[in-house]
C-alpha atoms as a PDB file:
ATOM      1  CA  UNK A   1     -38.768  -2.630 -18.911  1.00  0.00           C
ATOM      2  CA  UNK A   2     -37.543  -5.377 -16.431  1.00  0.00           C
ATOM      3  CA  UNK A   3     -35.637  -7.130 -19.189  1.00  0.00           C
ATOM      4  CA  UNK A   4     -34.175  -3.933 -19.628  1.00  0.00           C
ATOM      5  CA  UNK A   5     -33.217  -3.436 -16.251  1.00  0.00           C
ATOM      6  CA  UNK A   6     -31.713  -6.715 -15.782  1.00  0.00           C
ATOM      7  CA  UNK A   7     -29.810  -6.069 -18.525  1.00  0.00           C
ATOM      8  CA  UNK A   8     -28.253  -3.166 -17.553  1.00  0.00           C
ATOM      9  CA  UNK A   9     -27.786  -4.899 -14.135  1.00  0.00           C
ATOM     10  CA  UNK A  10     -25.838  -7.500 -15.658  1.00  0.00           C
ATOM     11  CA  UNK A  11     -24.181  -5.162 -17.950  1.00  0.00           C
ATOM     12  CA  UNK A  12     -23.370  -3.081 -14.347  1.00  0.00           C
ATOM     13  CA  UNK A  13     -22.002  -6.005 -12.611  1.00  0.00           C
ATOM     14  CA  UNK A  14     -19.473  -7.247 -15.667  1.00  0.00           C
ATOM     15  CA  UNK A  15     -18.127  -4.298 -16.640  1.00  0.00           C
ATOM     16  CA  UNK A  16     -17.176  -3.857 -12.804  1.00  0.00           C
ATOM     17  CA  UNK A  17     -15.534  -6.978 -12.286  1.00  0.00           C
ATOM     18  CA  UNK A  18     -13.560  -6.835 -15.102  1.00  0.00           C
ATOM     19  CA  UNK A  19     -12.484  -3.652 -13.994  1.00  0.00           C
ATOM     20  CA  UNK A  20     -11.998  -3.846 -10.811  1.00  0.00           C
ATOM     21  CA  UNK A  21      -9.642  -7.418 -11.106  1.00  0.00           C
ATOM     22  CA  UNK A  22      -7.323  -5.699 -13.939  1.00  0.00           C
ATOM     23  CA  UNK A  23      -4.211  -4.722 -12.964  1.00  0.00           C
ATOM     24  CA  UNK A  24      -3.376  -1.267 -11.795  1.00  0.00           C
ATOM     25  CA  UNK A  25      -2.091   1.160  -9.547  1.00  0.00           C
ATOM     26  CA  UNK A  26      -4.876   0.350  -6.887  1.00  0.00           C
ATOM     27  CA  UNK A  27      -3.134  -3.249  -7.064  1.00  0.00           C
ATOM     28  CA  UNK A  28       0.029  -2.433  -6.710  1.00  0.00           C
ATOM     29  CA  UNK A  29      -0.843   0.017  -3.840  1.00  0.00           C
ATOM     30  CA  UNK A  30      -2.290  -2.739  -1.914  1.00  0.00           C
ATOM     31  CA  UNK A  31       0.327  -5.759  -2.596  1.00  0.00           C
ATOM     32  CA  UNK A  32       2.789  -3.016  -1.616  1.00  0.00           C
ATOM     33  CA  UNK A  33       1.060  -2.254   1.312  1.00  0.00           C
ATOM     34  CA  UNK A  34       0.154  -5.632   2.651  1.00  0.00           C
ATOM     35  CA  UNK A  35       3.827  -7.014   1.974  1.00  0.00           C
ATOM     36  CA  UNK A  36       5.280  -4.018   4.081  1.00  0.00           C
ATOM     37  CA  UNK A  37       2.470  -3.592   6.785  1.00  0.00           C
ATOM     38  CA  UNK A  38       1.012  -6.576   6.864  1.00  0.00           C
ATOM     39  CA  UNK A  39      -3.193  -8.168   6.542  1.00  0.00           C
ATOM     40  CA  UNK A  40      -4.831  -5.299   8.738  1.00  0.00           C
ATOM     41  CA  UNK A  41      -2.741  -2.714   6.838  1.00  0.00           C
ATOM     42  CA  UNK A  42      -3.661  -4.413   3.747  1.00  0.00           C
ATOM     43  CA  UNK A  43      -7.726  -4.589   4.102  1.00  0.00           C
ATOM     44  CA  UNK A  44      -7.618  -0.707   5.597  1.00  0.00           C
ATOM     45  CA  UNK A  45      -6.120   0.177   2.382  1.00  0.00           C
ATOM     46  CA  UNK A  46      -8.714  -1.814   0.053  1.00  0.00           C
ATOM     47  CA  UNK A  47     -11.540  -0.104   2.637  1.00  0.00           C
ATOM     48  CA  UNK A  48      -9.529   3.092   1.539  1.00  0.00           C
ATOM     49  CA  UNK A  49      -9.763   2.135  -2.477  1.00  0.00           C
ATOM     50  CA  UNK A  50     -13.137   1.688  -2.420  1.00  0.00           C
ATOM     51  CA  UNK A  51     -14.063   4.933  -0.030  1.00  0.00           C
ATOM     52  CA  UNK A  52     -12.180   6.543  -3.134  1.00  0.00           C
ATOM     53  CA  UNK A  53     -14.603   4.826  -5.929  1.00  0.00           C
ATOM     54  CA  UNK A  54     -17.171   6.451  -3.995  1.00  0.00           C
ATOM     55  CA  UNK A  55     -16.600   9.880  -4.198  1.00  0.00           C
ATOM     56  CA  UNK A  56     -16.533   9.993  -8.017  1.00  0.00           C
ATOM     57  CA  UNK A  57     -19.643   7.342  -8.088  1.00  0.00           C
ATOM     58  CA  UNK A  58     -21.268  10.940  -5.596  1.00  0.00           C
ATOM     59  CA  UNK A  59     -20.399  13.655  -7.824  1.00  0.00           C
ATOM     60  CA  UNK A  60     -21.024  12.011 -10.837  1.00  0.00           C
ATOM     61  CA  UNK A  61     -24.671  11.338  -9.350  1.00  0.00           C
ATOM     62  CA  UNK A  62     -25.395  14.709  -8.877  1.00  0.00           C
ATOM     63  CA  UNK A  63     -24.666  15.532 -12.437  1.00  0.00           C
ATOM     64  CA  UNK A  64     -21.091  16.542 -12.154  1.00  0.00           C
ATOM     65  CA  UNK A  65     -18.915  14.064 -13.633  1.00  0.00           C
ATOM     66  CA  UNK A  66     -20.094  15.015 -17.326  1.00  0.00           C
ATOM     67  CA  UNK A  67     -18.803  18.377 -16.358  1.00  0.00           C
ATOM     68  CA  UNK A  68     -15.797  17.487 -14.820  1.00  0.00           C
ATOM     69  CA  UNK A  69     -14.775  14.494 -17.806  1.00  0.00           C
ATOM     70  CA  UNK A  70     -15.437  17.688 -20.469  1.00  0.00           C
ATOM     71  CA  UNK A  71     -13.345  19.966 -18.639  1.00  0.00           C
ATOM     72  CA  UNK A  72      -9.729  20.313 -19.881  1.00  0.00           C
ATOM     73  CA  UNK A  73      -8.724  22.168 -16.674  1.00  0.00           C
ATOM     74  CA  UNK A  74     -10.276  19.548 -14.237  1.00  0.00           C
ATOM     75  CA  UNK A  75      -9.030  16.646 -15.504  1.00  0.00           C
ATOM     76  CA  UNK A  76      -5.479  17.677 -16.170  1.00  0.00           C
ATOM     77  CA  UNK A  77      -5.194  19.079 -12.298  1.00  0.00           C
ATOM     78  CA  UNK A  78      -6.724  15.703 -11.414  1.00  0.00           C
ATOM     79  CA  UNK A  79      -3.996  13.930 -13.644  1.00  0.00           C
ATOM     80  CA  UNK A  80      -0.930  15.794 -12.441  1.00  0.00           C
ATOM     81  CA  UNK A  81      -1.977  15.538  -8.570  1.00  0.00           C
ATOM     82  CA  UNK A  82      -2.701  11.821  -9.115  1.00  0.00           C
ATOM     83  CA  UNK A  83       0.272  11.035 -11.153  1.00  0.00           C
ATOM     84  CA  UNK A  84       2.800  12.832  -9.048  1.00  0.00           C
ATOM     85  CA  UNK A  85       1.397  10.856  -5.443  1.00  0.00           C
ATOM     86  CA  UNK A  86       2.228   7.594  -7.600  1.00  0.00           C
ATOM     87  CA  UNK A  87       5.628   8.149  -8.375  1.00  0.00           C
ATOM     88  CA  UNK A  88       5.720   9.540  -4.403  1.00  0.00           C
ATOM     89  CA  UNK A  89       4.728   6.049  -4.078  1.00  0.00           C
ATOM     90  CA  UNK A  90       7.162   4.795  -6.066  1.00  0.00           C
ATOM     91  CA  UNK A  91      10.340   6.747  -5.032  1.00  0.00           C
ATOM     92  CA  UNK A  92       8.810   5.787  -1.136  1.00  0.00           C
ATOM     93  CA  UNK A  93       9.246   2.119  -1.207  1.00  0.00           C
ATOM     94  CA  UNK A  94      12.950   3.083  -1.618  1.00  0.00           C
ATOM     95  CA  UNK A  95      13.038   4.930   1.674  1.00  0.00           C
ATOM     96  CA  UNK A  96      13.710   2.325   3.944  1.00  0.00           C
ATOM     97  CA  UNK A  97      16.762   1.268   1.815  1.00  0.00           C
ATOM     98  CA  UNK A  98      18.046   4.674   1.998  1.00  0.00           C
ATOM     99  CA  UNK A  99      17.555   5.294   5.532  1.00  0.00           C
ATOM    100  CA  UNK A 100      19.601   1.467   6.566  1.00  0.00           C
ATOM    101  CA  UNK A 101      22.243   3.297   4.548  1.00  0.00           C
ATOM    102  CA  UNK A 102      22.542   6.496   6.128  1.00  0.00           C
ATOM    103  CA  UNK A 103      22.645   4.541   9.563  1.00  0.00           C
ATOM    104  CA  UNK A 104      24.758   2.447   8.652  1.00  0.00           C
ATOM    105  CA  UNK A 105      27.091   5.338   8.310  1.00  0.00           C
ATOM    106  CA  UNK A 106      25.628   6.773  11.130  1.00  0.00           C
ATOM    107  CA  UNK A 107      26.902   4.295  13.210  1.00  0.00           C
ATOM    108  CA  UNK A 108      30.305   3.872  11.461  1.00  0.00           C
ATOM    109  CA  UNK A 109      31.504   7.357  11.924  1.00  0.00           C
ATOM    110  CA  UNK A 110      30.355   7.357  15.450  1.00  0.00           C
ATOM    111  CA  UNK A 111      32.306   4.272  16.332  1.00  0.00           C
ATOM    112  CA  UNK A 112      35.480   6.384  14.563  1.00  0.00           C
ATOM    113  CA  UNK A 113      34.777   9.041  17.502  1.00  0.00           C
ATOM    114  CA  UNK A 114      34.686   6.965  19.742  1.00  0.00           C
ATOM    115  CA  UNK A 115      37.405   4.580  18.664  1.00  0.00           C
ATOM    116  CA  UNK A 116      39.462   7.823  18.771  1.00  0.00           C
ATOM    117  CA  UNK A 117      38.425   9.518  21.772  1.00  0.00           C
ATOM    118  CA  UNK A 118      38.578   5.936  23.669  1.00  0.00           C
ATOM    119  CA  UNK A 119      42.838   6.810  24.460  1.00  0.00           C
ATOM    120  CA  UNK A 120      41.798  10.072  25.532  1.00  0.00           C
ATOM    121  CA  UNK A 121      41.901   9.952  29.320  1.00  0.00           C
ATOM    122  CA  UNK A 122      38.815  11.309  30.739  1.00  0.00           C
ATOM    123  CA  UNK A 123      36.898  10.623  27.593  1.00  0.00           C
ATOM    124  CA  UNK A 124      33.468   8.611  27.631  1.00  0.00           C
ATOM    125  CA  UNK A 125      32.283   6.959  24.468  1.00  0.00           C
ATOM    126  CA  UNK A 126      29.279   8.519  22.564  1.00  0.00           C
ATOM    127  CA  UNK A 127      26.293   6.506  23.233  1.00  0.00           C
ATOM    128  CA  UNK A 128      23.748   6.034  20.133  1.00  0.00           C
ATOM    129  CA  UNK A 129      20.645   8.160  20.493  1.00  0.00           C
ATOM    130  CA  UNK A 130      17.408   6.548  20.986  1.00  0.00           C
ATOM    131  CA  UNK A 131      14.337   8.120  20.787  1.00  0.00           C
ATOM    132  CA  UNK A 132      12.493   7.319  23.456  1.00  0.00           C
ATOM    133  CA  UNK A 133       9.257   9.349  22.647  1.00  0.00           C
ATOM    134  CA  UNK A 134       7.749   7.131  19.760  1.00  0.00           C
ATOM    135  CA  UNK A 135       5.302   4.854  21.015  1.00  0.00           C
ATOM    136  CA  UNK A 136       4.943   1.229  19.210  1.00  0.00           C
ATOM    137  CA  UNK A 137       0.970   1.331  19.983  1.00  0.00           C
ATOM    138  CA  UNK A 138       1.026   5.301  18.325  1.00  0.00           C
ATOM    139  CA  UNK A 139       3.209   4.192  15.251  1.00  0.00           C
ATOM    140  CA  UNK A 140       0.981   0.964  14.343  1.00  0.00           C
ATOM    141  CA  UNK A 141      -2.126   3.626  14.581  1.00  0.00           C
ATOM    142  CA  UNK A 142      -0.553   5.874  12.452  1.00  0.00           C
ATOM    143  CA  UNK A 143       0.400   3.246  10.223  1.00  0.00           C
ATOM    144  CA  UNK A 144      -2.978   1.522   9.684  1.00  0.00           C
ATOM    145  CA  UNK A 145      -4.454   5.291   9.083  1.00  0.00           C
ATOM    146  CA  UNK A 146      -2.003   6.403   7.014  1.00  0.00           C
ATOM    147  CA  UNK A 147      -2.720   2.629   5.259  1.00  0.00           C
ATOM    148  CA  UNK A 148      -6.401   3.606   4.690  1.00  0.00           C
ATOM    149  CA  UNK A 149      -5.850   7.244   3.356  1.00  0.00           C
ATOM    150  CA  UNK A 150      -3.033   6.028   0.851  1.00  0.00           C
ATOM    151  CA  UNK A 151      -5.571   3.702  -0.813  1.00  0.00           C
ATOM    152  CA  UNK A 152      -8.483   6.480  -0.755  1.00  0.00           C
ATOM    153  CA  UNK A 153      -5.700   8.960  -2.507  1.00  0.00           C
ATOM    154  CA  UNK A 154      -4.439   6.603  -4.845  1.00  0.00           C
ATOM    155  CA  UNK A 155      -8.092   5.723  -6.302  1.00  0.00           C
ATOM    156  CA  UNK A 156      -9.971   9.258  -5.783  1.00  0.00           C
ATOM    157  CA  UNK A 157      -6.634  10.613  -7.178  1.00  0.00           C
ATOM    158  CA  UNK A 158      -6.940   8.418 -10.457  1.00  0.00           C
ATOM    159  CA  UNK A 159      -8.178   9.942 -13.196  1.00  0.00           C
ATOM    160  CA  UNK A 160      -8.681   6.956 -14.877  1.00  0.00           C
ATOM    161  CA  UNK A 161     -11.110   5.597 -12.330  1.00  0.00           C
ATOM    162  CA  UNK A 162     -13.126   9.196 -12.725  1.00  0.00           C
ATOM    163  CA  UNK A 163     -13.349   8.229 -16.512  1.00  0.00           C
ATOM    164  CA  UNK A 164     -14.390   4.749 -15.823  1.00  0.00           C
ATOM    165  CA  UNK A 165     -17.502   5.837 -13.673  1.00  0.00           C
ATOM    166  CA  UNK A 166     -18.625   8.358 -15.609  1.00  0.00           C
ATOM    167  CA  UNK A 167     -18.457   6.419 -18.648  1.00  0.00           C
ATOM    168  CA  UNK A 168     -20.345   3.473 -16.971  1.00  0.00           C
ATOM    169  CA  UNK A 169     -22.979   6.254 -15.615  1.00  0.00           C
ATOM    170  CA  UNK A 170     -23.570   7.795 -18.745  1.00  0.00           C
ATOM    171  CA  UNK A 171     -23.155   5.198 -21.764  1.00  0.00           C
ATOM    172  CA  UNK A 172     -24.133   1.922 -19.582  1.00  0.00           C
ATOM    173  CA  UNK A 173     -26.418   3.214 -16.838  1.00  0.00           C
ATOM    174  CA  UNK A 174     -29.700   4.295 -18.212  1.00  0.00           C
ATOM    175  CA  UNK A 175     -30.875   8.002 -16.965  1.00  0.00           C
ATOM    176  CA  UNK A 176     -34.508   6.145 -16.462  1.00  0.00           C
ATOM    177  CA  UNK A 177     -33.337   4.060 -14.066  1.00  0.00           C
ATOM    178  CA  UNK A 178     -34.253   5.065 -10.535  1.00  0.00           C
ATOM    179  CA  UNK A 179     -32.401   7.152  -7.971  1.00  0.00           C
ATOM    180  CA  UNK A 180     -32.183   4.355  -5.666  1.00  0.00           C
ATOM    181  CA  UNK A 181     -30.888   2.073  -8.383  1.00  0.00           C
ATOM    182  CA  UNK A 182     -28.367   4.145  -9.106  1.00  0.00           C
ATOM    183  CA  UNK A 183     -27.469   4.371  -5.393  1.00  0.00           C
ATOM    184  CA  UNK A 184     -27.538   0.636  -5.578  1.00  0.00           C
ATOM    185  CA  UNK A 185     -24.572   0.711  -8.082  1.00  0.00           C
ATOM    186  CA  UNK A 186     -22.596   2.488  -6.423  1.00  0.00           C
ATOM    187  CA  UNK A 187     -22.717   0.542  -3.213  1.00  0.00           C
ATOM    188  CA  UNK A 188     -21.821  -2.639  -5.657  1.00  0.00           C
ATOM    189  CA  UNK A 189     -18.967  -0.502  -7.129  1.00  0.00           C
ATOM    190  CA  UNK A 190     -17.565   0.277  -3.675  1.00  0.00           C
ATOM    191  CA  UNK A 191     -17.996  -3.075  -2.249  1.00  0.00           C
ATOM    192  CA  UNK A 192     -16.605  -4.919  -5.213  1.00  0.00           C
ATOM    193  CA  UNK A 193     -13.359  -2.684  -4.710  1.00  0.00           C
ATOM    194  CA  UNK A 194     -13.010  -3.238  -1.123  1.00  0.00           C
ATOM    195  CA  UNK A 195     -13.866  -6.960  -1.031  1.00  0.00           C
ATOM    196  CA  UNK A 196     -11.262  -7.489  -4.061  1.00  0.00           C
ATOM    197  CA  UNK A 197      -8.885  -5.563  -2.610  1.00  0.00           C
ATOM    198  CA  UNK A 198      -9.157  -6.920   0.728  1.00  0.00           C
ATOM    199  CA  UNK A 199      -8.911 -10.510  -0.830  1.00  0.00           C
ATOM    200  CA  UNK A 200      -5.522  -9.379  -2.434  1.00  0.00           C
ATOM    201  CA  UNK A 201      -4.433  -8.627   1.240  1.00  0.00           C
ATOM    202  CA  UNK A 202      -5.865 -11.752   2.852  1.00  0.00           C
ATOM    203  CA  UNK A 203      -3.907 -13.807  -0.291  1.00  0.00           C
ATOM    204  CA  UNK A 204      -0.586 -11.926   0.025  1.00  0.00           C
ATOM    205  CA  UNK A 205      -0.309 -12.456   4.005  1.00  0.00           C
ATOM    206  CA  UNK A 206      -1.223 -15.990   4.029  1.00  0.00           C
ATOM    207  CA  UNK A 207       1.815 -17.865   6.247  1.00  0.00           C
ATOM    208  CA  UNK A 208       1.978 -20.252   3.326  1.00  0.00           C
ATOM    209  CA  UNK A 209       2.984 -17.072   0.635  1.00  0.00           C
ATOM    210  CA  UNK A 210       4.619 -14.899   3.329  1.00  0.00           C
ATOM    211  CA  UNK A 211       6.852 -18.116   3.968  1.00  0.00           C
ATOM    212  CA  UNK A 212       7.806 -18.582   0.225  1.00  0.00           C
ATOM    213  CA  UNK A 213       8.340 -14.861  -0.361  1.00  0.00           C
ATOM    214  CA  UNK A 214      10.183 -14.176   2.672  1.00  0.00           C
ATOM    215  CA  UNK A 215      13.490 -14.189   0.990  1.00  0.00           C
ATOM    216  CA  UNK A 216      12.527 -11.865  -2.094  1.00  0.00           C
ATOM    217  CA  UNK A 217       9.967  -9.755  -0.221  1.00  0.00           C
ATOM    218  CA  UNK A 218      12.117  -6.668  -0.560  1.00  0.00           C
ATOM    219  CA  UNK A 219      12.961  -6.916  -4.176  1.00  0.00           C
ATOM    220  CA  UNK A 220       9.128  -7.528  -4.569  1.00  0.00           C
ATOM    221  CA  UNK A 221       8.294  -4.099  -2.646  1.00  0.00           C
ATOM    222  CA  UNK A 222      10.915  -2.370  -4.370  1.00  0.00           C
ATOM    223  CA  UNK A 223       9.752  -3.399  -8.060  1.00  0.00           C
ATOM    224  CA  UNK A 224       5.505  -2.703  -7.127  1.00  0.00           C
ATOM    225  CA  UNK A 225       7.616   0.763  -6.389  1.00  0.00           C
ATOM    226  CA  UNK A 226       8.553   0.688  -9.865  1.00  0.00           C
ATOM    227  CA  UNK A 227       5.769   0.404 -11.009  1.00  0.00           C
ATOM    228  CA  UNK A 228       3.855   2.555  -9.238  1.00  0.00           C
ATOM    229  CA  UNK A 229       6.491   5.642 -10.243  1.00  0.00           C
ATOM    230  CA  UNK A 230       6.079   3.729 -13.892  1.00  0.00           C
ATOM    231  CA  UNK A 231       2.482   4.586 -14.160  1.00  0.00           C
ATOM    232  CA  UNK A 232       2.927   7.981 -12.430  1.00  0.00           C
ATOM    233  CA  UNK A 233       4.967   9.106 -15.575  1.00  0.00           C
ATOM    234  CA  UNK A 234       3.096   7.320 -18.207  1.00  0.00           C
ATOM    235  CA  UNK A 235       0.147   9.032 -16.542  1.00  0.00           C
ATOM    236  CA  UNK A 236       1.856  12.412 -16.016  1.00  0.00           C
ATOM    237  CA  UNK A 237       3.022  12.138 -19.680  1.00  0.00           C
ATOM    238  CA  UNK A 238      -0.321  11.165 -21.201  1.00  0.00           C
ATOM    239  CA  UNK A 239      -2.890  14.100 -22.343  1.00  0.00           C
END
């Protein structure tokens, strides 16, 4: 029995690993995310991904992630939501671009006004609006939350990740083994997403890359985007 168990344990701890450092939409989630927001940014969202693991690691526990991998209707809502927030993803990290264009124009057309209103006598020139209600200290909270919850969604929302637990659970994990074992596997499966994850961020915003990727930075956000709307379809269009 405890060569059996430390098999399995081993058995646990590969298969992870392997898993976990493959390439994937919880990658691409968290270079885009450290590129754009930065390191804190970066490790809140791999604290998010593996917060995510979790809750199919819980219901699969309780006996529900048989259910839920047999079930046609289940797995297919779970595909659609999850593929359709990646290609959000996706068409997001285009966003910014769009908005520099649209004030760009902005600005363009109201320096028109004002070019032609400035030999109007009387006339004052249109000042640009500034909001003056957004707070820098509210916006960076709402950024490092909003940092967290995007990696939770992108993993809990993966129904790839719901196959790969209960697969591991039910062909790798033996149903002898112990409740507290099995609660011990799941803690490893978190933390193994979080702490490889969070490495990711810690790599990506060293001074050293952030220096050398400076220039293409933006090309790099907008192809993880790419990708990320890539996998949405191929996972939209799977069955």
């Amino acid at each position: 029995m405890p060569d059996s168990v430390s098999v399995e344990i081993l058995a646990v701890a590969v298969i992870t690993v392997l898993a976990v450092i493959s390439p994937g939409p919880d990658f691409a989630m968290v270079t885009r995310i450290a590129l754009s927001r930065g390191r804190k940014a970066g490790v809140l969202c791999a604290i998010g991904i593996g917060t995510g693991i979790s809750v199919h690691v819980t219901y699969t526990m309780i006996g529900l992630g048989v259910i839920f991998a047999n079930n046609v209707w289940v797995l297919n809502t779970i595909r659609i939501l999850g593929a359709s927030y990646l290609i959000w993803l996706g068409i997001s990290a285009f966003l910014p671009d769009l908005a520099k264009i649209l004030k760009r124009r902005n600005r363009r057309a109201l320096a028109q006004v004002n070019a032609d209103q400035s030999g109007l006598p009387g006339s004052t020139p249109h000042a640009t609006p500034e909001n003056g209600n957004s707070s820098p200290k509210a916006a960076a909270q709402k950024g490092l939350s909003s940092a967290f919850w995007g990696g939770f969604a992108c993993n809990a929302l993966n129904p790839k990740a719901m196959l790969f637990i209960v697969s591991l659970f039910s062909q790798v994990i033996s149903s002898d083994s112990s409740a507290m074992l099995q609660i011990g596997y799941g803690v490893f499966i978190a933390l193994c997403h979080m702490l490889w994850f969070a490495i990711v961020a810690l790599a990506l915003t060293l001074p050293a890359i952030q220096a050398r990727i400076e220039r293409v930075k933006g090309w790099i956000e907008r192809g993880v985007g790419v990708c990320l709307a890539g996998l949405g379809i191929k996972i939209l269009a799977s069955n």
